[in-house]
Protein backbone atom coordinates (compact mmCIF):
# COMPACT_ATOMS: atom_id res chain seq x y z
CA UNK A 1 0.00 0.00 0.00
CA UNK A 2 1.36 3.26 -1.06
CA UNK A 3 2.16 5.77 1.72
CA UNK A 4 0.38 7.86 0.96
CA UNK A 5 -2.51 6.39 -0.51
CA UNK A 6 -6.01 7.37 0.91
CA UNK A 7 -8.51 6.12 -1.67
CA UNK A 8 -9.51 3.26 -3.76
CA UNK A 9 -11.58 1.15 -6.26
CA UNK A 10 -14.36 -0.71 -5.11
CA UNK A 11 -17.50 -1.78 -6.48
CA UNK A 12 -20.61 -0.38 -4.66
CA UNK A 13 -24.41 -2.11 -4.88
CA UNK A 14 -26.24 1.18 -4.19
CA UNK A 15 -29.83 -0.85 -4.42
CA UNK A 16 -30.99 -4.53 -4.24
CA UNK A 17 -31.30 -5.66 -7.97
CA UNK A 18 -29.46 -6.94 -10.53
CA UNK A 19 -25.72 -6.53 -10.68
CA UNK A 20 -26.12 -4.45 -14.13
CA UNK A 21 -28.83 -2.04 -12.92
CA UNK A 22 -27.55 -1.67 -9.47
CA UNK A 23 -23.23 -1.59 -9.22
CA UNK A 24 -21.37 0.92 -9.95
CA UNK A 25 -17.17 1.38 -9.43
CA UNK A 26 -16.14 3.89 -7.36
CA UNK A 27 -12.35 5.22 -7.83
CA UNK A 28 -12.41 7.47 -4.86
CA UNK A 29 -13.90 5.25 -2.21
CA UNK A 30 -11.94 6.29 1.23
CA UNK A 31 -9.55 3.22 2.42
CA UNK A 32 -10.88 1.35 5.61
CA UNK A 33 -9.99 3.19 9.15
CA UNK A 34 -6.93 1.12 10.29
CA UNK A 35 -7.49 -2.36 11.75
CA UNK A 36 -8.46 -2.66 15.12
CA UNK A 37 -7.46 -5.57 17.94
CA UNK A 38 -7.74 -9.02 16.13
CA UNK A 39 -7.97 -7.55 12.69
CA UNK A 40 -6.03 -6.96 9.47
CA UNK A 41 -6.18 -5.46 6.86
CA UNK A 42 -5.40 -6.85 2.89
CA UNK A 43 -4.60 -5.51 0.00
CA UNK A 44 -7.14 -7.89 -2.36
CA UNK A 45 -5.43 -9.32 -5.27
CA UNK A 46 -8.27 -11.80 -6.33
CA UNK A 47 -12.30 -12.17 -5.27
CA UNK A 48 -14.11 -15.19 -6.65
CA UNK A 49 -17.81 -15.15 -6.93
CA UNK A 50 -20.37 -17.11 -5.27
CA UNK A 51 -24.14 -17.46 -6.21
CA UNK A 52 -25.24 -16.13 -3.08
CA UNK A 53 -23.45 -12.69 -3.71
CA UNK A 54 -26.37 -12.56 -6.68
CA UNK A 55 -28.56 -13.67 -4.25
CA UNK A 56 -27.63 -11.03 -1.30
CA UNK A 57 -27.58 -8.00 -4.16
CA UNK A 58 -31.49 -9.09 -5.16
CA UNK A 59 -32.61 -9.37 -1.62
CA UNK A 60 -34.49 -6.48 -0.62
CA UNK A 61 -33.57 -5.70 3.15
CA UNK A 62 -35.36 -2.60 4.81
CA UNK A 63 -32.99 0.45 5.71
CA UNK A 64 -29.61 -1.24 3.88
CA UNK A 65 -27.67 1.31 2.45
CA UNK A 66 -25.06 0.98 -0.37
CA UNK A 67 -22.41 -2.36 -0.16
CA UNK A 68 -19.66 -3.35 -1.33
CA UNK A 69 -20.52 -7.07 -2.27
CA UNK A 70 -18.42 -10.63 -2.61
CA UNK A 71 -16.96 -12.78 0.21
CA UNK A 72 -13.91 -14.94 -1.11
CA UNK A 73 -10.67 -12.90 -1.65
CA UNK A 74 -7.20 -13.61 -1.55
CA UNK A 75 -4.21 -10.71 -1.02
CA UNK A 76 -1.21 -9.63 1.35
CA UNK A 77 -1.25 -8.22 4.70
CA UNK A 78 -0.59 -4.68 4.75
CA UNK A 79 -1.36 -3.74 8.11
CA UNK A 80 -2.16 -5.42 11.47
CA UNK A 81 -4.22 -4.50 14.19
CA UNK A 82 -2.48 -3.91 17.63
CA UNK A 83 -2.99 -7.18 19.45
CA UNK A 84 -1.70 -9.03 16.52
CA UNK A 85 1.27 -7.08 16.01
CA UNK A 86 2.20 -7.48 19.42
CA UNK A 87 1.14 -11.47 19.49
CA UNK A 88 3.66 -14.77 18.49
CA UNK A 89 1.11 -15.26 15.36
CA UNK A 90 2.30 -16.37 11.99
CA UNK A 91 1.12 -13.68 9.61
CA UNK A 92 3.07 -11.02 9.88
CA UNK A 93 2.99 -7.89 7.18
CA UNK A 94 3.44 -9.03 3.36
CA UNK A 95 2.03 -12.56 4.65
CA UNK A 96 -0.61 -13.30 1.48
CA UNK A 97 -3.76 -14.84 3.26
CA UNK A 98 -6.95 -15.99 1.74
CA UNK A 99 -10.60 -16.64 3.44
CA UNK A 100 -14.08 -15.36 3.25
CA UNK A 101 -16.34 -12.71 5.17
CA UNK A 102 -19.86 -13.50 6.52
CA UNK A 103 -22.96 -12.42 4.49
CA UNK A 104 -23.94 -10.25 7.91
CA UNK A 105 -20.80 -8.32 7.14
CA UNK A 106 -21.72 -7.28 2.90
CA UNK A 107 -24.71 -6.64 4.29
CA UNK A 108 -23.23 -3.97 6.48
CA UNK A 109 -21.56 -2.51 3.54
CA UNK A 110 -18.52 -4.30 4.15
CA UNK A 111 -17.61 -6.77 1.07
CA UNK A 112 -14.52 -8.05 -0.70
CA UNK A 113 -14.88 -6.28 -3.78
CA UNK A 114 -12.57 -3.78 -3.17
CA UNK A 115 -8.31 -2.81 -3.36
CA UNK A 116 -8.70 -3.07 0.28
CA UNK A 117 -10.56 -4.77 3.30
CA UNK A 118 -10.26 -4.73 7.00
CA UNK A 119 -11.33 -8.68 8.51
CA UNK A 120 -10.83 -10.63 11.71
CA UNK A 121 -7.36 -12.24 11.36
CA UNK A 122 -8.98 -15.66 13.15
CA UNK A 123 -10.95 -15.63 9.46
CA UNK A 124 -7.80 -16.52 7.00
CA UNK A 125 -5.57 -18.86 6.40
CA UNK A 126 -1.66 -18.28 5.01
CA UNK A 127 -1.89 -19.38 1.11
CA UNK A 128 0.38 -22.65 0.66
CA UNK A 129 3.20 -22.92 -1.37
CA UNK A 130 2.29 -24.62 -4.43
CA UNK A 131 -0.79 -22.80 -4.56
CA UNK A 132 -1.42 -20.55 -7.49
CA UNK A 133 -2.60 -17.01 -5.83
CA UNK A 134 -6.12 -16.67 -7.77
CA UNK A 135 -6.70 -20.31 -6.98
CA UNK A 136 -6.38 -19.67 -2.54
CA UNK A 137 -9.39 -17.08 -3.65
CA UNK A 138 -11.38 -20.28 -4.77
CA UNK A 139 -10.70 -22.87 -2.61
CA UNK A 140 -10.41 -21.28 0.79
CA UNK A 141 -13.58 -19.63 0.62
CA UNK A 142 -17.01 -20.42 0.23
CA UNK A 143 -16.53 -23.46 -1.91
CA UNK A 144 -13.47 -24.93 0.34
CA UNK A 145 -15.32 -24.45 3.69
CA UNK A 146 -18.83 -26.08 2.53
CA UNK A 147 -16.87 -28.79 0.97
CA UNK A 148 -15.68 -29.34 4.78
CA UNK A 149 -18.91 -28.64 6.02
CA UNK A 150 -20.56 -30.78 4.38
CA UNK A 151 -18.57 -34.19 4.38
CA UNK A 152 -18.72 -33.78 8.24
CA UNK A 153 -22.21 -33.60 8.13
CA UNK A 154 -22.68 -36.27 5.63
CA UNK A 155 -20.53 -38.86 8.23
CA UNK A 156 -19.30 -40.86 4.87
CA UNK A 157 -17.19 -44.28 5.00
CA UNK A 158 -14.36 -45.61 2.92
CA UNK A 159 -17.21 -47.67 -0.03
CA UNK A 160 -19.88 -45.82 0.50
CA UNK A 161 -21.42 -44.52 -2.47
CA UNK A 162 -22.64 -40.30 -3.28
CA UNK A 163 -24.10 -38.41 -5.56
CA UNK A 164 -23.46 -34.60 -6.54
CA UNK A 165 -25.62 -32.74 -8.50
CA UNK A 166 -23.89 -29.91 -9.75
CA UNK A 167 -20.05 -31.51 -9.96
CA UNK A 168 -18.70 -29.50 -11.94
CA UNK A 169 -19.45 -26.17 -10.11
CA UNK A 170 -17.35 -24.84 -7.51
CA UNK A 171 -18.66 -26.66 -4.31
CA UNK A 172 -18.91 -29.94 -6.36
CA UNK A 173 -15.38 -29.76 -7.89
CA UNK A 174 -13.90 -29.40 -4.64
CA UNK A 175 -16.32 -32.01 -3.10
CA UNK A 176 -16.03 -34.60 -5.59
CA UNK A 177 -12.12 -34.71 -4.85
CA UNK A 178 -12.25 -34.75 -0.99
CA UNK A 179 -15.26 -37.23 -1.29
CA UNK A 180 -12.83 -39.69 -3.66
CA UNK A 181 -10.20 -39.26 -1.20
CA UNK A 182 -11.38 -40.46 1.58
CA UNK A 183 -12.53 -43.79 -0.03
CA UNK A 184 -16.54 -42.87 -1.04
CA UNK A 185 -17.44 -44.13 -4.50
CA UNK A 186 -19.20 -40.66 -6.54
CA UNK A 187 -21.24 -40.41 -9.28
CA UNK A 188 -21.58 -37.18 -10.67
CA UNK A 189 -24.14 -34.95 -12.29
CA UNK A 190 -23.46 -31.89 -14.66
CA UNK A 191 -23.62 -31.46 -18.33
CA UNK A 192 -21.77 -33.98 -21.14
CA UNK A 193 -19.49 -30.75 -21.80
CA UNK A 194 -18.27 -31.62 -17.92
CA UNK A 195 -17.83 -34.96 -17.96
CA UNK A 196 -14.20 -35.50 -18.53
CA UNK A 197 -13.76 -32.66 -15.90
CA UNK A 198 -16.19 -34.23 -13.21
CA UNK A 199 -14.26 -38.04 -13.88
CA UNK A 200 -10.47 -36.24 -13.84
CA UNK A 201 -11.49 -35.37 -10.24
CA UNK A 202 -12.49 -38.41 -8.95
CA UNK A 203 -16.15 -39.07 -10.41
CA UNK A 204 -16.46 -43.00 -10.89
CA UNK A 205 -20.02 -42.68 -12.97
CA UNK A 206 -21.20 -39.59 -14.34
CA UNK A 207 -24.93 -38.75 -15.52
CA UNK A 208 -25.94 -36.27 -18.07
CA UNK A 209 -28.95 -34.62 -16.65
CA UNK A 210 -29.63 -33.08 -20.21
CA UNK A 211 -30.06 -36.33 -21.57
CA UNK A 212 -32.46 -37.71 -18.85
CA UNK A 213 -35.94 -36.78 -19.37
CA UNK A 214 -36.03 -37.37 -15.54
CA UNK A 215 -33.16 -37.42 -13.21
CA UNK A 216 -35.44 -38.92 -10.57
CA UNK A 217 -36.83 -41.75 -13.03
CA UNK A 218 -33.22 -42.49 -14.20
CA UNK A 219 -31.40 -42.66 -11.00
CA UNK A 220 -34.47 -44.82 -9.64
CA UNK A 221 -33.81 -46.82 -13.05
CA UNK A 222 -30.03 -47.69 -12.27
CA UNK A 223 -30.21 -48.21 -8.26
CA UNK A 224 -33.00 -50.66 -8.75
CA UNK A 225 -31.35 -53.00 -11.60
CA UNK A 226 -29.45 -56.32 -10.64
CA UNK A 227 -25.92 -54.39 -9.72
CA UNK A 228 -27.62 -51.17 -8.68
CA UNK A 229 -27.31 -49.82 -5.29
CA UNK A 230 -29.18 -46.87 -3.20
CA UNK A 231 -26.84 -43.77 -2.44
CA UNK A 232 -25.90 -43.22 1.12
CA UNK A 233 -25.58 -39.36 0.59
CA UNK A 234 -27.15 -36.96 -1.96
CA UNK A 235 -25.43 -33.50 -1.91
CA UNK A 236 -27.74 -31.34 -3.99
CA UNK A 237 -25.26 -27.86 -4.98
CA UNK A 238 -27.96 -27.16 -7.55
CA UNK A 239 -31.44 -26.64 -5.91
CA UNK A 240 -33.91 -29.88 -7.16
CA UNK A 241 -36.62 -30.22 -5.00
CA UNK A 242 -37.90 -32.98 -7.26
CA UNK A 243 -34.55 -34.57 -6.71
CA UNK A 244 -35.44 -35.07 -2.19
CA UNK A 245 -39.49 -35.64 -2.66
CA UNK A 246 -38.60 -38.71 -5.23
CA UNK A 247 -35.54 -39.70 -3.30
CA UNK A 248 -36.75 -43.23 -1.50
CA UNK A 249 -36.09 -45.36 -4.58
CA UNK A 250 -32.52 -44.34 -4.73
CA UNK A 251 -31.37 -42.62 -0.89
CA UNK A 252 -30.60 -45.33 1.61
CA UNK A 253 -33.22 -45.06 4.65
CA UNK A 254 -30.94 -43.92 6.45
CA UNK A 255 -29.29 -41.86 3.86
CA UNK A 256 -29.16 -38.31 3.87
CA UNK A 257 -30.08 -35.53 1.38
CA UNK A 258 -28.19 -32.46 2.17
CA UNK A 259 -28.76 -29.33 -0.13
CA UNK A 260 -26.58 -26.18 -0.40
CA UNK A 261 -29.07 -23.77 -2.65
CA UNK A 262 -30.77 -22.00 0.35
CA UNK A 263 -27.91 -21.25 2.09
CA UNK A 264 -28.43 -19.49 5.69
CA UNK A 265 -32.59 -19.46 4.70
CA UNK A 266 -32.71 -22.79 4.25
CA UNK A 267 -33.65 -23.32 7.71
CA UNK A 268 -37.56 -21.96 6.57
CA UNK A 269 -37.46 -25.04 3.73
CA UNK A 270 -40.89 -27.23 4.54
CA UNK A 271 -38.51 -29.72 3.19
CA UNK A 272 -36.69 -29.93 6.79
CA UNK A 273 -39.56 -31.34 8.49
CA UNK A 274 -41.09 -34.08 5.87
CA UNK A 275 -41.66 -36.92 7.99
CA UNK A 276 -43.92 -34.40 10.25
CA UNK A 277 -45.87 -32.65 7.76
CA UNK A 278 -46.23 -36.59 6.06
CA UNK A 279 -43.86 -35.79 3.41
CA UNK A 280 -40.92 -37.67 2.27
CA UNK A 281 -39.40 -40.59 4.57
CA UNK A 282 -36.05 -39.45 4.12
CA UNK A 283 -33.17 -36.83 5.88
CA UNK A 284 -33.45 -33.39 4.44
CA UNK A 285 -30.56 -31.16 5.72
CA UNK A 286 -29.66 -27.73 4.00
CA UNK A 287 -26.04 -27.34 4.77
CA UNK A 288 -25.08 -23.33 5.55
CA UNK A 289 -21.01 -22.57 6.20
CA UNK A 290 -20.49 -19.71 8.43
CA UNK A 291 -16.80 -17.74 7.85
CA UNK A 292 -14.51 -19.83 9.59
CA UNK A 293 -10.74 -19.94 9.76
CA UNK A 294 -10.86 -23.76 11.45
CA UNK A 295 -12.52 -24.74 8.57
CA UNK A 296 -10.12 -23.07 6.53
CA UNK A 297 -7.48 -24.90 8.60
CA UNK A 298 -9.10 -28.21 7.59
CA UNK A 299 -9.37 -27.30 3.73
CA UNK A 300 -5.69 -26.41 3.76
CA UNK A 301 -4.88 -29.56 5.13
CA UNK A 302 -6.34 -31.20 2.04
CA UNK A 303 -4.66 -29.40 -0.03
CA UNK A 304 -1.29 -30.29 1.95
CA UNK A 305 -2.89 -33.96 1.96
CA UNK A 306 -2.94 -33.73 -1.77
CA UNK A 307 -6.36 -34.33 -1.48
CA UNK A 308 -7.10 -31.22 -3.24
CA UNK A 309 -5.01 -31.40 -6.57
CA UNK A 310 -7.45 -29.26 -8.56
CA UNK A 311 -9.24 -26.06 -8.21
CA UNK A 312 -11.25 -25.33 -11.52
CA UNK A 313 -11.53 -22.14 -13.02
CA UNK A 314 -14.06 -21.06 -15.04
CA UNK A 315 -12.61 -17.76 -16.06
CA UNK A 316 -10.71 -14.61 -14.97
CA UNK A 317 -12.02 -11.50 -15.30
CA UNK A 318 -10.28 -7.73 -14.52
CA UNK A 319 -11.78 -5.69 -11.99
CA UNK A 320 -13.18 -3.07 -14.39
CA UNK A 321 -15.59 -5.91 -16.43
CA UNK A 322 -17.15 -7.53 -12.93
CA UNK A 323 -20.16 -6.68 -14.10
CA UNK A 324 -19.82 -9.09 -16.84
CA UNK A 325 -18.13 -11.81 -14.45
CA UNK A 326 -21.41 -11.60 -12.29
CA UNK A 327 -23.50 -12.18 -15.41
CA UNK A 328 -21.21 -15.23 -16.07
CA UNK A 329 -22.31 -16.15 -12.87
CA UNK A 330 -25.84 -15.73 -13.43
CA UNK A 331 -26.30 -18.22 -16.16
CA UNK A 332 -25.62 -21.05 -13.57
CA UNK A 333 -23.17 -22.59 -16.59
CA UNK A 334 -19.97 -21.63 -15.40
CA UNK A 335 -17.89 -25.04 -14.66
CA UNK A 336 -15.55 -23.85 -11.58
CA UNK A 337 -14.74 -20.91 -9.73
CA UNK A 338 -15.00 -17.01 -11.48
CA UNK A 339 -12.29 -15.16 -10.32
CA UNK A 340 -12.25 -10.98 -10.55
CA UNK A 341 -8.32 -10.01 -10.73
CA UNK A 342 -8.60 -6.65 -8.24
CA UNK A 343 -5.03 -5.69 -8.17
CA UNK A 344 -2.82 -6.07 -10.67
CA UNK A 345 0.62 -6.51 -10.19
């Protein structure tokens, strides 16, 4: 950070809406006041989108004021807040860190889309070496941290067998490879354009969902034949309803469907209660990761595993065009992470 430097760039949401009708780039936007006791700041080299920044732009909250959206960044430590400084902690100034921000904080006005950003130290991880910088923005974020999140939750064994619809997005790529990993048998569902990406990281059978005029009905088809076998976990990063309410022929009993799509609202889903309301006889969980650097912690020691030996990107865009980047986002095609370079070097 330059000396002298009192402004920067960042990209402000100044209504709920769409990203095109509602961001605009401000070049004067006064830096963050300096970091206070267990904070830091960093100088953001890369964001990478999420669907729920789309999601938390649209949502119309009463009395929020203009924000400065995303969650995931990566970037270098350019100033430390006084109990840090003072503390035996590994980062230190220049120390390039990576992690995400909670939705609570964008909705204060305080997002990752900017040159700089004040956040809780106990919220990052150091990036490992080996690690491509833009790629720490993807995988110790959002993606990384659900992908922990949810394979605790899910309780797996070495042969047991999953399916992820949506493996070829940015929680599935990441999940597929921690799920192959530690033994479980996946079978993937994306598009035919994904399949030799879904199968490089660690898919054993893949399904077209384009080519099904069901899902349900063909998933039903193959678990009921002569080698076919119910799944003991259905991780739904997509958002199929259809896919839990026709789940017994092909989720174990005691299997469990657990759903990303709502994130933190999920908890209002009718879906979490089925076998109350008479609905379907199965688990229904919708899986929310709250900003955490221990789950951080965990992700990097995948990646140090070599658990973790790809992190898909869809594409790279500069921090002028992330307008376009979140329309990218939008289509719900993108296979892998998009990344918004903020700071060039």
């Amino acid at each position: 950070m330059a000396a002298n430097a009192t402004t920067m760039k960042a990209w402000i949401a100044v209504q709920s809406g769409r990203p095109r009708d509602i961001l605009q780039l401000n070049t004067t936007m006064p830096l963050p006041a300096m970091p206070g006791p267990g904070q830091i700041m960093v100088q953001v080299s890369y964001a990478a989108l999420n669907p729920g920044d789309i999601k938390m732009m649209a949502h119309k909250i009463p009395f929020k004021g203009s924000t400065i959206p995303g969650m995931d960044f990566v970037g270098k430590v350019v100033q430390m807040g006084p109990s840090i400084a003072s503390s035996p902690s590994a980062l230190e100034v220049g120390s390039t860190v990576a992690g995400t921000t909670s939705m609570m904080n964008v909705w204060r006005g305080i997002g990752i889309l900017a040159e700089y950003v004040v956040i809780p130290a106990n919220l990052v991880v150091e990036k490992p070496e080996g690690l491509d910088e833009h790629l720490a923005a993807g995988l110790f974020g959002v993606v990384g941290q659900t992908s922990f999140v949810l394979t605790r939750t899910a309780n797996l064994r070495k042969g047991d067998k999953a399916l992820i619809n949506g493996a070829s997005g940015g929680v599935g790529s990441i999940l597929t490879q921690a799920l192959r990993a530690m033994g479980v048998r996946v079978t993937a569902v994306s598009s035919a354009k994904n399949e030799g990406l879904v199968r490089r990281l660690g898919a054993e059978e893949f399904v077209d969902y384009q080519a099904c005029t069901s899902l349900p009905d063909y998933l039903s088809s193959i678990c009921a034949g002569p080698n076919g076998r119910a799944f003991d976990a259905i991780f739904d990063c997509v958002g199929n309803d259809e896919l839990f309410y026709r789940s017994p022929t092909y989720l174990q009993v005691r299997g469990k469907f657990l759903s990303i799509e709502a994130g933190p609202f999920g908890i209002f889903k009718l879906m979490n209660w089925p076998l109350v309301l008479g609905g379907t006889p199965r688990t229904y969980q919708s899986v929310f990761s709250r900003p955490s650097g221990d789950h951080a912690e965990e992700v990097l020691a995948w990646f140090n595993k070599g658990w973790i030996k790809e992190v898909p990107v869809d594409s790279i865009f500069e921090m002028e065009d992330a307008i376009q980047a979140f329309e990218k986002l939008a289509t719900q095609r993108a296979a892998g992470k998009i990344i918004i370079r903020v700071v060039k070097e």
